[in-house]
Protein backbone atom coordinates (compact mmCIF):
# COMPACT_ATOMS: atom_id res chain seq x y z
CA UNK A 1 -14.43 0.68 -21.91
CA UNK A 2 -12.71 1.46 -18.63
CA UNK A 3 -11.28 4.76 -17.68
CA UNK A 4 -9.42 6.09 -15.05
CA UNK A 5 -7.47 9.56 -15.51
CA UNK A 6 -5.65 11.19 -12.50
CA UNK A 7 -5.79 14.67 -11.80
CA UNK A 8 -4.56 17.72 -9.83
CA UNK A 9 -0.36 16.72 -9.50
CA UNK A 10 2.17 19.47 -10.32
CA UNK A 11 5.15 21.24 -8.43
CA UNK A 12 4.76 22.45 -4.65
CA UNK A 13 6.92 23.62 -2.07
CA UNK A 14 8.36 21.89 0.94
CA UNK A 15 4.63 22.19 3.10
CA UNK A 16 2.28 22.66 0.63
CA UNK A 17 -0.79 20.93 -0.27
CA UNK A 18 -1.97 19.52 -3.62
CA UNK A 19 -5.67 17.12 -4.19
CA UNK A 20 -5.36 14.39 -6.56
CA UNK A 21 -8.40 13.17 -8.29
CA UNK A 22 -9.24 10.06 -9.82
CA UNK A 23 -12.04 9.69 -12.32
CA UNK A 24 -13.46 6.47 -13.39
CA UNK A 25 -16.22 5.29 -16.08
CA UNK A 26 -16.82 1.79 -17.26
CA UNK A 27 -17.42 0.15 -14.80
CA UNK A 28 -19.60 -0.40 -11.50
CA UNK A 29 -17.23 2.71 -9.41
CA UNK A 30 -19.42 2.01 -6.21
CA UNK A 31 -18.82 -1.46 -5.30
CA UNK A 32 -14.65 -1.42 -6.09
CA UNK A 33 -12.26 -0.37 -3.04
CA UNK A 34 -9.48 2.14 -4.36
CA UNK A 35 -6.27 2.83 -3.59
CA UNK A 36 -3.63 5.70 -4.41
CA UNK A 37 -0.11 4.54 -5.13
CA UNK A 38 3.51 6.00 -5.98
CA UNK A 39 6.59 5.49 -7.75
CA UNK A 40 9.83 6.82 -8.21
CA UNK A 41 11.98 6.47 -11.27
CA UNK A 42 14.25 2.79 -9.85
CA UNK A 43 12.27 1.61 -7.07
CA UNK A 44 8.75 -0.67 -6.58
CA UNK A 45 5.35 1.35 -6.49
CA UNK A 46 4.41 1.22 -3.42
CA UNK A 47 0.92 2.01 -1.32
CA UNK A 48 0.00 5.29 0.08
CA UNK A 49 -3.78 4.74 0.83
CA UNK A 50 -6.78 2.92 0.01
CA UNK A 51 -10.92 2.91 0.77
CA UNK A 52 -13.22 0.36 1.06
CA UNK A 53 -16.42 0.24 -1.16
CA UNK A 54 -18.46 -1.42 1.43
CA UNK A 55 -18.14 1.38 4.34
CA UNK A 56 -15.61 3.69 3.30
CA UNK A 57 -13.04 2.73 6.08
CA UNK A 58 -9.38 3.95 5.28
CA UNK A 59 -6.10 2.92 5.65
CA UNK A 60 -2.67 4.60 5.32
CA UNK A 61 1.26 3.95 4.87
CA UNK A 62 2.88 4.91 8.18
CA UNK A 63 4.76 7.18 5.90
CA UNK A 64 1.68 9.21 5.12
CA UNK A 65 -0.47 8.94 8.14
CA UNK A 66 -1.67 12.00 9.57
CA UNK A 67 -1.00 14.12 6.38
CA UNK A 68 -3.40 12.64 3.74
CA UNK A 69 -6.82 11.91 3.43
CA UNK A 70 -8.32 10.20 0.72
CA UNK A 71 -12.27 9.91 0.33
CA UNK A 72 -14.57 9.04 -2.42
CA UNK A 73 -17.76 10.54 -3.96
CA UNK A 74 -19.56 7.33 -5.68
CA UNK A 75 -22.33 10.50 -7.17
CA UNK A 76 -19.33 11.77 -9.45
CA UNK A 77 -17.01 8.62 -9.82
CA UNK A 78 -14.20 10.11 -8.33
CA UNK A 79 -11.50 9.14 -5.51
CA UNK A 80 -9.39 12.19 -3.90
CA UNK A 81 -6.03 12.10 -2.09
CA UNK A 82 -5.50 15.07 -0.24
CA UNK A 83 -2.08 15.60 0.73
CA UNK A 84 -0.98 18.38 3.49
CA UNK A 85 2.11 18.89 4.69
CA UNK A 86 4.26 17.41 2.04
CA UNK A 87 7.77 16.75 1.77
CA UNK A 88 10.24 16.35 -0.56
CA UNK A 89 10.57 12.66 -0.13
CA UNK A 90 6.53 12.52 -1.58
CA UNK A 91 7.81 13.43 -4.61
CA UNK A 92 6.77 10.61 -7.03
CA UNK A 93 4.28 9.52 -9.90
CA UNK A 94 1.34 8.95 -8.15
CA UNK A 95 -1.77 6.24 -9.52
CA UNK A 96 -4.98 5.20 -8.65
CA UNK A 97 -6.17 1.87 -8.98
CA UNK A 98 -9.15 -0.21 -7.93
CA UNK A 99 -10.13 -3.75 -6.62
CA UNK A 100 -13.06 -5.53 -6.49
CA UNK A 101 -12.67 -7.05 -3.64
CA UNK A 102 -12.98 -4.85 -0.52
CA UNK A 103 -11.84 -7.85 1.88
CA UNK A 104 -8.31 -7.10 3.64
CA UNK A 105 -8.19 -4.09 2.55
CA UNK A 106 -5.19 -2.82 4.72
CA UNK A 107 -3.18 -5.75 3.16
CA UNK A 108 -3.92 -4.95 -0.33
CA UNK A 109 -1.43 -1.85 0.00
CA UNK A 110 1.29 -4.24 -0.08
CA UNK A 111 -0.46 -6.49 -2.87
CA UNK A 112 -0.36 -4.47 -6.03
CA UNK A 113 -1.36 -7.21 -8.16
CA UNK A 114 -4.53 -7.56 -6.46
CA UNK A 115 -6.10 -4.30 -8.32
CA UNK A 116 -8.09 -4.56 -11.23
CA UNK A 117 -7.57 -1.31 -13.09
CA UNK A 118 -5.54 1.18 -12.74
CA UNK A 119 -4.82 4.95 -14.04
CA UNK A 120 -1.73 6.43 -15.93
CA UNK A 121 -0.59 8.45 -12.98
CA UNK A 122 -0.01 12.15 -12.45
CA UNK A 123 3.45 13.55 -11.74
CA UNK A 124 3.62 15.40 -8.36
CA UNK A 125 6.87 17.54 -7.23
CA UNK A 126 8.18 18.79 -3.91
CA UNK A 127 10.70 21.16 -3.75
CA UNK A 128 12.38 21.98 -0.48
C-alpha cells in the first residue's frame, strides 16, 4: 500500500523558518522524482519545488528561489522542504507528491497531473 504523510507545518512569524517532511513506503522511493506543492483555499495548487531521482538536481518557483531548499534522503524515504525567510504570502496547504518519470523535471512543476502519488498535505501559517 502506498504512503505518503507530510510533516513539520504549523504557525510562524513573518521570517521564520519551518522543515517539511515527506515520508513514503510502498513503493520503490529511490527511483521517483518529488515535488512539494501548495494551495490556498480558491485558487490552483501550484509548484514550489521538485528533485530528480536520477541525480538529485533541483528546481524552484521564481517565487521561492533563494529561500527553500528541498533535498532527499533515499536511506530513510523521506523528501524535506526547508523554507527560510518566509512570508505571509507562503501561507498555504502544502503536499508532496512523486513521479516516476524524472525526465523534464523543471516542467513537471506546472504539470500536476503528471505525479503519481501524492500526500494529504500539512497546513503551514505565516503571520506578519
Amino acid at each position: 500500500e502506498v504512503q505518503i504523510v507530510e510533516f513539520g507545518g504549523g504557525l510562524v512569524q513573518a521570517g521564520g523558518s519551518l522543515r517539511l517532511s515527506c515520508v513514503a513506503s510502498g513503493f520503490s522511493f529511490d527511483s521517483y522524482a518529488w515535488g512539494w506543492f501548495r494551495q490556498v483555499p480558491g485558487k490552483e495548487r501550484e509548484g514550489v519545488s521538485c528533485i530528480s531521482g536520477m541525480d538529485d538536481s533541483t528546481y524552484y518557483a521564481d517565487s521561492v528561489k533563494g529561500r527553500f531548499t528541498i533535498s532527499r534522503d533515499n536511506a530513510k524515504n523521506t523528501v524535506y522542504l526547508q523554507m527560510n525567510s518566509l512570508k505571509p504570502e507562503d501561507t498555504a496547504v502544502y503536499y508532496c507528491a512523486a513521479r516516476d518519470s524524472n525526465w523534464y523535471l523543471e516542467s513537471s512543476l506546472k504539470s500536476l497531473w503528471e505525479y503519481n502519488y501524492w500526500g494529504q498535505g500539512t497546513q503551514v501559517t505565516v503571520s506578519s
